[in-house]
Each structure stands twice: as C-alpha cells, then as structure tokens.
C-alpha atoms as a PDB file:
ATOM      1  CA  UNK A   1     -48.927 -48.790 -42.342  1.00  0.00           C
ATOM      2  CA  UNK A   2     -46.848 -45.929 -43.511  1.00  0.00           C
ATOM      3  CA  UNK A   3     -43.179 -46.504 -42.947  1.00  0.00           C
ATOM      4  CA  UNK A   4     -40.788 -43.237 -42.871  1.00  0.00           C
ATOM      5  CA  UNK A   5     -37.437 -43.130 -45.140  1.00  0.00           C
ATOM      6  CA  UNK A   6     -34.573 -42.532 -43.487  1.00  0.00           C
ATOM      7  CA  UNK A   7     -31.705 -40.394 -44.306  1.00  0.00           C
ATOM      8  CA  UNK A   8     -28.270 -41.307 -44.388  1.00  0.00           C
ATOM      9  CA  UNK A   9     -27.279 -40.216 -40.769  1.00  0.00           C
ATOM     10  CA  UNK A  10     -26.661 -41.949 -38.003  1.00  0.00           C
ATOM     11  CA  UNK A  11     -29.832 -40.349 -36.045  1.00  0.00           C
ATOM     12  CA  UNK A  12     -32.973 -42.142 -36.489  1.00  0.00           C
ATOM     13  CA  UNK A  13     -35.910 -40.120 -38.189  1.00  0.00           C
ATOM     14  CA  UNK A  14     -38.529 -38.843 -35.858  1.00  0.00           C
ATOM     15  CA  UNK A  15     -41.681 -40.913 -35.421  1.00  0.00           C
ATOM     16  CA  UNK A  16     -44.592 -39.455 -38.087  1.00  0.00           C
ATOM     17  CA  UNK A  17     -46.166 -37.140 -36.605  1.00  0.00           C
ATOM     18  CA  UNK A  18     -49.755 -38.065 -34.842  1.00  0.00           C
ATOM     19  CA  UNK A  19     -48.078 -41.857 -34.617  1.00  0.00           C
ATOM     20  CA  UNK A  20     -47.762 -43.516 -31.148  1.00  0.00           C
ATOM     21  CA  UNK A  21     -46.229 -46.856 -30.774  1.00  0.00           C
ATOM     22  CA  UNK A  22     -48.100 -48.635 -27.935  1.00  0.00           C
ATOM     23  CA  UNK A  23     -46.590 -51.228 -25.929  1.00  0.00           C
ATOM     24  CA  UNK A  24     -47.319 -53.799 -28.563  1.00  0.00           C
ATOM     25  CA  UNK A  25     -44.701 -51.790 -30.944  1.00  0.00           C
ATOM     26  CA  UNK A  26     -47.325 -51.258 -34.012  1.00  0.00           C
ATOM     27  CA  UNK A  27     -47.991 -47.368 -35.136  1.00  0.00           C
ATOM     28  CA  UNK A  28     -51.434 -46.114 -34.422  1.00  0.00           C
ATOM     29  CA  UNK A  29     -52.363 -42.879 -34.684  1.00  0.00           C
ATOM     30  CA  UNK A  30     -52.284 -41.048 -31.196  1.00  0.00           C
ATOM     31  CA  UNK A  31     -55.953 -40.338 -29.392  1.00  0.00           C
ATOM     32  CA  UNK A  32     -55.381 -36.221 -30.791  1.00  0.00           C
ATOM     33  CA  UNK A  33     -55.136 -37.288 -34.842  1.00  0.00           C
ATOM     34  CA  UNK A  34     -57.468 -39.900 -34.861  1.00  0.00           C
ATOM     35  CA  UNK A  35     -60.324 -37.295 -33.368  1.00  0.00           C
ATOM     36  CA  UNK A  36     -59.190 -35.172 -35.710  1.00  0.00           C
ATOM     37  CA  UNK A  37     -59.074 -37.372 -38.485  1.00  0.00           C
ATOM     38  CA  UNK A  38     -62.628 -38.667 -37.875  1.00  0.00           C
ATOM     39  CA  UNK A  39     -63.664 -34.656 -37.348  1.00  0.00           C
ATOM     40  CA  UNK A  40     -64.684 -35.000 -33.539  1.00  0.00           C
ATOM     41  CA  UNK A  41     -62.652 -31.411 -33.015  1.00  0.00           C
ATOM     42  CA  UNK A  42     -65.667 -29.910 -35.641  1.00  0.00           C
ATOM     43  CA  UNK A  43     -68.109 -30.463 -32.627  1.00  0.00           C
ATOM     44  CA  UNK A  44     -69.090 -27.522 -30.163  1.00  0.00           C
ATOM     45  CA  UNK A  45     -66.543 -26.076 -27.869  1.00  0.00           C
ATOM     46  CA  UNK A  46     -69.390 -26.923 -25.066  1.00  0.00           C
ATOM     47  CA  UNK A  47     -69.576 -30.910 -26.529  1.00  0.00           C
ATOM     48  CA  UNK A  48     -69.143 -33.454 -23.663  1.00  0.00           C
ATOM     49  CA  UNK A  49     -68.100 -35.752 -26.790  1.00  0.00           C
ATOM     50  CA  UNK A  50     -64.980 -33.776 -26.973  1.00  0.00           C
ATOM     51  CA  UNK A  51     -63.833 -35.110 -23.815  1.00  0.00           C
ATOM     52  CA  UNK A  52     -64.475 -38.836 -24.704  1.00  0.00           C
ATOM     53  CA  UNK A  53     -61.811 -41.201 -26.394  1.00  0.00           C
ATOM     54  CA  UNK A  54     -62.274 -40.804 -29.963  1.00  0.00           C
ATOM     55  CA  UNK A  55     -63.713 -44.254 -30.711  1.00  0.00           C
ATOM     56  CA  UNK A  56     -66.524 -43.798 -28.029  1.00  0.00           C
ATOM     57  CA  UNK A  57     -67.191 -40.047 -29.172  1.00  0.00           C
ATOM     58  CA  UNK A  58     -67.721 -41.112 -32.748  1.00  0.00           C
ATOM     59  CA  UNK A  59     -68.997 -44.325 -32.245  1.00  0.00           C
ATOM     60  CA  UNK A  60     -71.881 -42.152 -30.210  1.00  0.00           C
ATOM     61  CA  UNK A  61     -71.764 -39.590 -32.719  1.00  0.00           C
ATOM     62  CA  UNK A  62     -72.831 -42.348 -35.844  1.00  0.00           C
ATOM     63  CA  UNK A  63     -75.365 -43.498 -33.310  1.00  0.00           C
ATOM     64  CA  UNK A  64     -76.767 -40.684 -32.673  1.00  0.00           C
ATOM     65  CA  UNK A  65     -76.238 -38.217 -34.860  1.00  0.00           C
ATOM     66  CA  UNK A  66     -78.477 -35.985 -33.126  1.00  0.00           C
ATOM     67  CA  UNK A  67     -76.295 -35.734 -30.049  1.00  0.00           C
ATOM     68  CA  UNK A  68     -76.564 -36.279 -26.741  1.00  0.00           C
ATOM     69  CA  UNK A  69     -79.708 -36.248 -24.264  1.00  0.00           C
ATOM     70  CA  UNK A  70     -80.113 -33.389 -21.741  1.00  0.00           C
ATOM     71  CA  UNK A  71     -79.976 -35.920 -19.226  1.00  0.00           C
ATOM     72  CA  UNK A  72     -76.552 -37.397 -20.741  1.00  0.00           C
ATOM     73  CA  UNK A  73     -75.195 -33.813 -21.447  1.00  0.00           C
ATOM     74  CA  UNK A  74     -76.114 -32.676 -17.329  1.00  0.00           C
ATOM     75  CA  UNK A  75     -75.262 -35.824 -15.922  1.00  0.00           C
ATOM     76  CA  UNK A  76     -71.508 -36.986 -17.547  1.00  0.00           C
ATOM     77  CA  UNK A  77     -69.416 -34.417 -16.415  1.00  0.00           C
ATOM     78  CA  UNK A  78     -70.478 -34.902 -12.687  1.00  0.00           C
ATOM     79  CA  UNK A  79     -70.398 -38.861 -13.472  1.00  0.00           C
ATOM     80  CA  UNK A  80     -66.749 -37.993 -14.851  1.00  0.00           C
ATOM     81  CA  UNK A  81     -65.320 -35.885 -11.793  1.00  0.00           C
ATOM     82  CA  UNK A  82     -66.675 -39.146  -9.377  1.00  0.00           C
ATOM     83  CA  UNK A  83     -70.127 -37.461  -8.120  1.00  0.00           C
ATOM     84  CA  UNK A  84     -73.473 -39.551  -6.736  1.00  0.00           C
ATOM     85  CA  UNK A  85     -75.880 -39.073  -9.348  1.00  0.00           C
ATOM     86  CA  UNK A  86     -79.678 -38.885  -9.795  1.00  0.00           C
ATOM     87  CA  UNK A  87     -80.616 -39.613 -13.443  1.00  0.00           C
ATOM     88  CA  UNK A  88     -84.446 -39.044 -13.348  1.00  0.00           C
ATOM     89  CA  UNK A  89     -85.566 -38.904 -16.986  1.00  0.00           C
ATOM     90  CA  UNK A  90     -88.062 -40.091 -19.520  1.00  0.00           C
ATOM     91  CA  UNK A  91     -88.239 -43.807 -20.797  1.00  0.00           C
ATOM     92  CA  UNK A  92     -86.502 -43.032 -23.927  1.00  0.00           C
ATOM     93  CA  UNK A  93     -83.868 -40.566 -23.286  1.00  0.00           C
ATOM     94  CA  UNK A  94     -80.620 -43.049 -23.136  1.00  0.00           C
ATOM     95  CA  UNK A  95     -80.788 -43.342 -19.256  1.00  0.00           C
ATOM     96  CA  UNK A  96     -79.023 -46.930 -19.168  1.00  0.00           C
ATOM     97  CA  UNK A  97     -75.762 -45.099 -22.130  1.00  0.00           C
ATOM     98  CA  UNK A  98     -75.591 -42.476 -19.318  1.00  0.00           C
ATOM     99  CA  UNK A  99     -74.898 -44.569 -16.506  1.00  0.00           C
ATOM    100  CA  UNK A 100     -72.692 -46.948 -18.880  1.00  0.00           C
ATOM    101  CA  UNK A 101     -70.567 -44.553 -21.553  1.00  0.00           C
ATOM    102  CA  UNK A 102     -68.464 -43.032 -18.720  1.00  0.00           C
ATOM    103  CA  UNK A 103     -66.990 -46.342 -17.450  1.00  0.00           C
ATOM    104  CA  UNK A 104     -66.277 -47.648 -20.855  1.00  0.00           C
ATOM    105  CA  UNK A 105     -64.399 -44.307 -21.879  1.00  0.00           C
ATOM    106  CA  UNK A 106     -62.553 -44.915 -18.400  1.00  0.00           C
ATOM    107  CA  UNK A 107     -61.903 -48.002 -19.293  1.00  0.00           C
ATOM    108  CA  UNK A 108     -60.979 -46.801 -23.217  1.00  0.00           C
ATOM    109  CA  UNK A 109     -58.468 -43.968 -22.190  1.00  0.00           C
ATOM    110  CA  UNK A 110     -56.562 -46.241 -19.361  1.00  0.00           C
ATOM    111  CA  UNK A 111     -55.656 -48.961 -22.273  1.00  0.00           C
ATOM    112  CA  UNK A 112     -54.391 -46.159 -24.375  1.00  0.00           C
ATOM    113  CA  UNK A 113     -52.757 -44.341 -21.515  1.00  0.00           C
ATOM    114  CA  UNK A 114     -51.166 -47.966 -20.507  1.00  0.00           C
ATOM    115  CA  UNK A 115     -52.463 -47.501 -16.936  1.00  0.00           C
ATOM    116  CA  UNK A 116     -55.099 -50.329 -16.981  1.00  0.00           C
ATOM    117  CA  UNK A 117     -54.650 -52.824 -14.229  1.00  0.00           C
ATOM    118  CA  UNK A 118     -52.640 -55.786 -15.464  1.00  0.00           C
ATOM    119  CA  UNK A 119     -54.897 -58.484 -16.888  1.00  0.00           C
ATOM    120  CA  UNK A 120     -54.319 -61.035 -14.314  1.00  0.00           C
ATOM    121  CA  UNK A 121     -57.173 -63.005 -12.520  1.00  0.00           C
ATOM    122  CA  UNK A 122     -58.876 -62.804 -10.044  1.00  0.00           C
ATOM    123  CA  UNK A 123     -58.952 -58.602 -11.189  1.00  0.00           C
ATOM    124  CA  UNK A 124     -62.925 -58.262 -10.902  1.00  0.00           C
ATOM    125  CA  UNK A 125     -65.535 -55.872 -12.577  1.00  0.00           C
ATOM    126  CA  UNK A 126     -65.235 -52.534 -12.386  1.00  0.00           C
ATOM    127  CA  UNK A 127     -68.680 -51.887 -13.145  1.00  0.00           C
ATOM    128  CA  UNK A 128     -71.520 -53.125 -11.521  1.00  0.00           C
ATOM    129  CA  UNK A 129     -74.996 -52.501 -12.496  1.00  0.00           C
ATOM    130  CA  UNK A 130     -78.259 -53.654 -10.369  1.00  0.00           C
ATOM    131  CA  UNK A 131     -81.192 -53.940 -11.617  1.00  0.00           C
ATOM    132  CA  UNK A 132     -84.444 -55.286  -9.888  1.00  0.00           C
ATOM    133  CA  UNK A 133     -85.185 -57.093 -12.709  1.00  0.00           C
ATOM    134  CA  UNK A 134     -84.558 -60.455 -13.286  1.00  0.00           C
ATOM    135  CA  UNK A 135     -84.958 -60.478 -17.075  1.00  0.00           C
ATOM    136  CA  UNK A 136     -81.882 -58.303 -18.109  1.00  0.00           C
ATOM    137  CA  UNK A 137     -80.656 -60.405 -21.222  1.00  0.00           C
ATOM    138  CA  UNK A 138     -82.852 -58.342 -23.563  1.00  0.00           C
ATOM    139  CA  UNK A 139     -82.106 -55.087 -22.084  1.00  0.00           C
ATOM    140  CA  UNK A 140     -77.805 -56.160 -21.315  1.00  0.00           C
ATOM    141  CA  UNK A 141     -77.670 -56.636 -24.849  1.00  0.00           C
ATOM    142  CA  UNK A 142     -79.323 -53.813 -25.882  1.00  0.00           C
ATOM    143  CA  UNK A 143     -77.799 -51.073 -23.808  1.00  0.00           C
ATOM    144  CA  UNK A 144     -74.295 -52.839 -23.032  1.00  0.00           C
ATOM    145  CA  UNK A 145     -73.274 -55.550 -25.434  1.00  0.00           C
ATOM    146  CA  UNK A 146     -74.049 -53.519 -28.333  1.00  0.00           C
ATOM    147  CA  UNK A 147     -72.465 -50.192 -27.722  1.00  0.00           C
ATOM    148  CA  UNK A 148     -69.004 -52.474 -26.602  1.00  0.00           C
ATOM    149  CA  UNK A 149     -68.856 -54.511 -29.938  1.00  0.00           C
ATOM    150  CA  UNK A 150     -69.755 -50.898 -31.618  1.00  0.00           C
ATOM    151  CA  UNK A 151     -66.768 -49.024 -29.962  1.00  0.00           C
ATOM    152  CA  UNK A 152     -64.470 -52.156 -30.562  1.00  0.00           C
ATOM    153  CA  UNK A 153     -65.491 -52.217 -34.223  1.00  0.00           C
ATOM    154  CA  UNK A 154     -64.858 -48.144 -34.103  1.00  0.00           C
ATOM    155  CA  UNK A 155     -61.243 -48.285 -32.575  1.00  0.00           C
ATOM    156  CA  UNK A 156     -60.567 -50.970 -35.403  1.00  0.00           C
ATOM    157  CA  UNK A 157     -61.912 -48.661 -37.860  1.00  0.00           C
ATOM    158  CA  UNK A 158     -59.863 -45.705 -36.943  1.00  0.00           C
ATOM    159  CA  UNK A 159     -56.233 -47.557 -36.560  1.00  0.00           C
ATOM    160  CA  UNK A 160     -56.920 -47.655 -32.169  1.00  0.00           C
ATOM    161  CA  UNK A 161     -56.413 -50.897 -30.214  1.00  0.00           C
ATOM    162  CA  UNK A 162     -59.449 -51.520 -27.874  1.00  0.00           C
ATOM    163  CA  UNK A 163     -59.612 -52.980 -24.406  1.00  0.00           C
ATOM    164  CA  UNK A 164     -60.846 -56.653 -24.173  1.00  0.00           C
ATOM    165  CA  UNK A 165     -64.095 -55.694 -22.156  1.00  0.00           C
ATOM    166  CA  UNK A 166     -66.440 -58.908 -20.678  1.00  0.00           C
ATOM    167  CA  UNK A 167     -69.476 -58.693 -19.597  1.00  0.00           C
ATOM    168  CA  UNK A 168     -71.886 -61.279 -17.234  1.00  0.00           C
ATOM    169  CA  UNK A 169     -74.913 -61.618 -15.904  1.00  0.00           C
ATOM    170  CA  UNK A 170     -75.512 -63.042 -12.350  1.00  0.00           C
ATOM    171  CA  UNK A 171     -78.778 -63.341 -11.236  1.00  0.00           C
ATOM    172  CA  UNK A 172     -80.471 -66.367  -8.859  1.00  0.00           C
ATOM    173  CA  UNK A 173     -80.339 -68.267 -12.396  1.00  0.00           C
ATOM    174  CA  UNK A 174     -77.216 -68.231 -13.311  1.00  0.00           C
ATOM    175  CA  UNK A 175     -76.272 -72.046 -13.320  1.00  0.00           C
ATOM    176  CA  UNK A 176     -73.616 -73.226 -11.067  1.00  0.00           C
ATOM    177  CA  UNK A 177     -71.090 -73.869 -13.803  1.00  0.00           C
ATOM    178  CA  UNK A 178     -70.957 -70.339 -14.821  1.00  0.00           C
ATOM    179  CA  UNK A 179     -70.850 -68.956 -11.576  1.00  0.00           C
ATOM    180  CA  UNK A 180     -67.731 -70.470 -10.669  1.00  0.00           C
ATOM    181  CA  UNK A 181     -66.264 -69.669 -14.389  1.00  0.00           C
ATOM    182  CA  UNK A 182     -67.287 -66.037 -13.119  1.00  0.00           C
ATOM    183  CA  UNK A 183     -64.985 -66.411  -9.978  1.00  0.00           C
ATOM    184  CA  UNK A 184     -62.209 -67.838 -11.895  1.00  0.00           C
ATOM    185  CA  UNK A 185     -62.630 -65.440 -14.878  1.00  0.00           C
ATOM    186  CA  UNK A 186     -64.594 -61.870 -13.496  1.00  0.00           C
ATOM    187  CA  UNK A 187     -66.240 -60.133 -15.995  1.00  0.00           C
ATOM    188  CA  UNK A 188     -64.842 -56.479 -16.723  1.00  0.00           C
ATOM    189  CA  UNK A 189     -68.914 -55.241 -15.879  1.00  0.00           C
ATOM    190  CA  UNK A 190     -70.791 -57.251 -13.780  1.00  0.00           C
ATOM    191  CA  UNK A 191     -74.789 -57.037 -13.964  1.00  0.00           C
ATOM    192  CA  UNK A 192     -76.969 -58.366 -11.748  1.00  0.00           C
ATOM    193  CA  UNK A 193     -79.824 -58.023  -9.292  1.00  0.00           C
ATOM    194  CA  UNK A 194     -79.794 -56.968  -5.584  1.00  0.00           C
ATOM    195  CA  UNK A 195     -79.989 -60.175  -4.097  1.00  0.00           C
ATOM    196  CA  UNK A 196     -77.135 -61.603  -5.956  1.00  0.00           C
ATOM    197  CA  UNK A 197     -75.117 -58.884  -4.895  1.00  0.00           C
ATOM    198  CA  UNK A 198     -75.885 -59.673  -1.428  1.00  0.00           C
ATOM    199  CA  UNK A 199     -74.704 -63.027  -2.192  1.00  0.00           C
ATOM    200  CA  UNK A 200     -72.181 -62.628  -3.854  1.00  0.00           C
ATOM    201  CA  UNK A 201     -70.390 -60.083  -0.750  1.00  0.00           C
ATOM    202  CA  UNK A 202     -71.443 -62.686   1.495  1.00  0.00           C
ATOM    203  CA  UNK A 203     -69.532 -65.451  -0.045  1.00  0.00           C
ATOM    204  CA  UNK A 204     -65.756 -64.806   1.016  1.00  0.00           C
ATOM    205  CA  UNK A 205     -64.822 -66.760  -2.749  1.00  0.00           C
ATOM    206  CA  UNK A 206     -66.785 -63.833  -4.591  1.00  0.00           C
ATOM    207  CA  UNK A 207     -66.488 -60.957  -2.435  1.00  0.00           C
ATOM    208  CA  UNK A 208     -62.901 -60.756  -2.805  1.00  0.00           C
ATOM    209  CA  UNK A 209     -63.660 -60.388  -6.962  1.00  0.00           C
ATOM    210  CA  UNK A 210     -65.777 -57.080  -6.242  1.00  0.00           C
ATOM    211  CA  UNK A 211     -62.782 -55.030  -3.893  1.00  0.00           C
ATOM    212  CA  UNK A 212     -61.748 -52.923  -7.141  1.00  0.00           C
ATOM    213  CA  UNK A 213     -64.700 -51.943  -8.608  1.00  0.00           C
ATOM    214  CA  UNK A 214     -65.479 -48.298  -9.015  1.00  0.00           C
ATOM    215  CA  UNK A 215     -68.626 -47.340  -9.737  1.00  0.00           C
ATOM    216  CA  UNK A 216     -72.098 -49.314  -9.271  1.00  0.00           C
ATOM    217  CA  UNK A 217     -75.647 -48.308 -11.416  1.00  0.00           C
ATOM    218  CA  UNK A 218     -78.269 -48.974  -9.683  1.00  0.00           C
ATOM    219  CA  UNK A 219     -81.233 -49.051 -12.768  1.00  0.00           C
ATOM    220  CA  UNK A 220     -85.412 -48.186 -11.441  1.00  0.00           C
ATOM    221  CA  UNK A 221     -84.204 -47.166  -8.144  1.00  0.00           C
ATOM    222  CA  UNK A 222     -88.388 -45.713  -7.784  1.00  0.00           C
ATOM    223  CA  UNK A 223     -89.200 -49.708  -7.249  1.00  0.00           C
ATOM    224  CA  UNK A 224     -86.521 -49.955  -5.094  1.00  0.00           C
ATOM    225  CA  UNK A 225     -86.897 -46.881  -2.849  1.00  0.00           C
ATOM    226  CA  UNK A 226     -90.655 -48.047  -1.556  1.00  0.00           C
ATOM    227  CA  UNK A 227     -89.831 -51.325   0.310  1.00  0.00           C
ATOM    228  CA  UNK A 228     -87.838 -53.380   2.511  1.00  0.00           C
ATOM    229  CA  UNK A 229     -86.356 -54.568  -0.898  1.00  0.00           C
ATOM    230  CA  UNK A 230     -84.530 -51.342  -1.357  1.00  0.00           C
ATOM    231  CA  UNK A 231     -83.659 -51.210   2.334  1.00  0.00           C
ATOM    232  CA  UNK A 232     -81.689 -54.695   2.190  1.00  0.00           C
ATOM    233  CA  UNK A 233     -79.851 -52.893  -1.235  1.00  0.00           C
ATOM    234  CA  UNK A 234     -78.809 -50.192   0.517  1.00  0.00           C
ATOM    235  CA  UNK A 235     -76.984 -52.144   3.157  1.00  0.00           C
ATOM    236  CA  UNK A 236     -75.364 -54.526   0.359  1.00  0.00           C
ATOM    237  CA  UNK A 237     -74.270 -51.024  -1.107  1.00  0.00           C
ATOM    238  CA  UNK A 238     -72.735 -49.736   2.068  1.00  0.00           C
ATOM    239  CA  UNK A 239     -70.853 -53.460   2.541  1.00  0.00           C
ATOM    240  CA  UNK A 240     -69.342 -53.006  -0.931  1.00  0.00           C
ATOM    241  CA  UNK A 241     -68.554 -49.329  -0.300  1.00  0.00           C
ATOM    242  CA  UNK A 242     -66.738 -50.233   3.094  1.00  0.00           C
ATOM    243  CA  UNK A 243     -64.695 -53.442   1.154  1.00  0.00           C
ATOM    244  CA  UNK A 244     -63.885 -51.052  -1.862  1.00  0.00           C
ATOM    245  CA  UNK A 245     -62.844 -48.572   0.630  1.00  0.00           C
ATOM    246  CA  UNK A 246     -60.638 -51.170   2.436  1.00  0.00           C
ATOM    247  CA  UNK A 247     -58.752 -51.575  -1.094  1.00  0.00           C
ATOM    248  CA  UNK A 248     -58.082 -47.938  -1.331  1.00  0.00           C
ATOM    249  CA  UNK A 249     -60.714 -47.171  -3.821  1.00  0.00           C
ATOM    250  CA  UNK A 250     -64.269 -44.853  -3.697  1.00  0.00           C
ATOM    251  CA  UNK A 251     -67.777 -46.232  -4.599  1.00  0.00           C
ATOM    252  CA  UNK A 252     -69.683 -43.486  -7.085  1.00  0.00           C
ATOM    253  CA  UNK A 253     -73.116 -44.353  -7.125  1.00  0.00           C
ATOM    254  CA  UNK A 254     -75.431 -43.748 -10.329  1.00  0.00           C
ATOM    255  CA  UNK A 255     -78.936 -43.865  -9.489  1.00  0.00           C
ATOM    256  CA  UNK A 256     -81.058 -44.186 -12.552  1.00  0.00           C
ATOM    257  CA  UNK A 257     -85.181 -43.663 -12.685  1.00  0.00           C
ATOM    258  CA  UNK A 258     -88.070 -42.844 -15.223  1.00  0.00           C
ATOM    259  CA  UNK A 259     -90.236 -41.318 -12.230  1.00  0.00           C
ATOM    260  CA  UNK A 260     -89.688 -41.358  -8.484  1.00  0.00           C
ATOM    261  CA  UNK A 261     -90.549 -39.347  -5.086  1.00  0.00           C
ATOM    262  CA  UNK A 262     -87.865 -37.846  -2.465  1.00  0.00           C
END
C-alpha cells in the first residue's frame, strides 16, 4: 500500500487520488481506477461489461475473451432495470451466466456501495434458481461456484474487497442435518427444484428465510410449461411473489430455455 507524505501543515493531505477507504479503513482503489487500471474503459461505448463492477467485467472478459452472447448482450440490460425475461437460446450460448451475472454484480456493487443488508441471520438468499432437475451438483458448480470463486479471486487481484457469497443446494435429498444448517445459516443463492420450493414456503421455519429475495431463475422452463408439474410451479411462484411483496420487495422472474412453444 502506498502511503502519502505529508507536509508540515496542520491540514491533512488529500486521500490519493482513485483511493477509497471502505468501512474496514484499508485503501483500495475506487470501482472508476481499478476499471481503468485493468483497461475495462478500452471496451465499446455499446459494452454491457462497462456497466458491471470491475471484478465481474474482467473476470468475464478473461473468460471470455470473445465477449458476450447475443442472448447475454439482449437480455442484461432488461434483467438490470428489473424486467420478466425469456432467455430462449441455444445449448451453448451461456444461458445459466445470463440468468446468474446480474445478481452477483448486484450483489458486487452493494458491498462496495456499503448498502448490502447487514450480515445478520436469518437474512435469506437473494437468488433463487429452480431447476427441474434433480442432479444440479455438476451443473451448480459449473455455472455458479466457479464464476463466484473467479470474481472473488479477481477483486483480490485488483486491490477490491469481495462479498462473502454462499451458495446451497436443496433438493428432496438434502439430508436433514443440512437443511436445518440452511435455516440457521441461508445461503446468499439458493438452488433447488420446484418441489422443494413448495416445501420450503409451506414450512412457516423456512418460508420466513425466502421474504427478501429478489429475483428467482427458473432453468428448462419448456419441461416445465407442458404439465401439471409446471402448473404446481407457477402457484409456488405466485406464493413467493405475494410473501416478497408483503416485505416490500418485487419478484423479477428469469425464464431460461434451449427450445420451447408459446
């Protein structure tokens, strides 16, 4: 860390410029000189990744260096201003990042802003993402766990402090024991299937966990739309909207599909 001399005056210098000093008290660079810094203000005028936090913009931008998808380039600035969204793309074309990268810049720029909510439990996910799947470590890890321990290890690398941001899985196999860690502990982004979620809004010990959260992905909504199954999810999802809107808050809803029909 550089430290500035001071003169002999009684006025202390002024702060270097592009320094912040966060709550904690350390210097970091501010959100401006560390995209500069890392060259994120050399991308298009037109580059969604301008908007992002700098450690989620160029942790995306070593990722994939070819940019983003048309998908992720359409869909993120209606995901950003709080719009229902359709993703209907290709297997292939980062439809999983899109419905993720928005929430964990939200969650990114409120740390570094100093407005995220005080970490206190019971707080509850923010995030939760549905899947009709039941085998979702391989694809949680994949599209969720790797991107967060990327964008920590970015922050680190250019001088930011990141959010502490958990993740769980809750499906009808989660073991007992780690479903009651989960209500004493919520994860920051909560994934799971749409019969836990039922469950979980039924119970009055875990619905209370899921009043702040502000956006919900609901992954292969084409095998959901054709049955009774995706009926019974879109009555879960208009419980949780009407307990989210009881707290104050609004439910955006990401729908995300390789193929479907209206």
């Amino acid at each position: 860390m550089v430290t500035p001399t001071r003169a002999d005056r009684a006025e202390p210098e002024p702060m270097l410029r592009g320094l912040v000093a966060p709550r904690g008290g350390l210097l970091q660079p501010s959100l401006a000189a560390a995209a500069a810094l890392e060259g994120l203000s050399d991308l298009p005028e037109d580059s969604i990744l301008r908007t992002f936090h700098p450690a989620v913009a160029s942790w995306f931008h070593r990722r994939f260096p070819s940019g983003p998808t048309e998908p992720q380039r359409v869909a993120w600035p209606r995901i950003i201003t709080g719009e229902d969204v359709l993703v209907a793309s290709p297997t292939g074309t980062g439809k999983t990042l899109t419905g993720f990268l928005v929430a964990i810049d939200a969650a990114y720029r409120a740390h570094a802003d100093g407005t995220a909510p005080p970490d206190v439990a019971p707080r509850g996910p923010g995030v939760v993402y549905v899947s009709p799947l039941r085998a979702l470590a391989t694809d949680v890890h994949q599209n969720l766990q790797l991107p967060l321990a990327g964008i920590a290890d970015e922050a680190a690398r250019l001088g930011l402090t990141a959010p502490k941001l958990s993740v769980a899985v809750r499906t009808g196999d989660t073991p007992a024991a780690e479903r009651a860690a989960m209500r004493r502990s919520p994860p920051d982004l909560l994934v799971t299937t749409p019969e836990s979620l039922y469950l979980l809004l039924t119970a009055a010990s875990s619905r209370s966990i899921l009043r702040g959260v502000h956006t919900v992905i609901i992954d292969e909504v084409h095998t959901l739309a054709r049955d009774k199954r995706g009926a019974h999810l879109a009555l879960t999802l208009e419980r949780l909207d009407q307990l989210v809107s009881a707290h104050g808050g609004r439910l955006p809803r990401i729908g995300l599909s390789a193929t479907q029909r209206p």
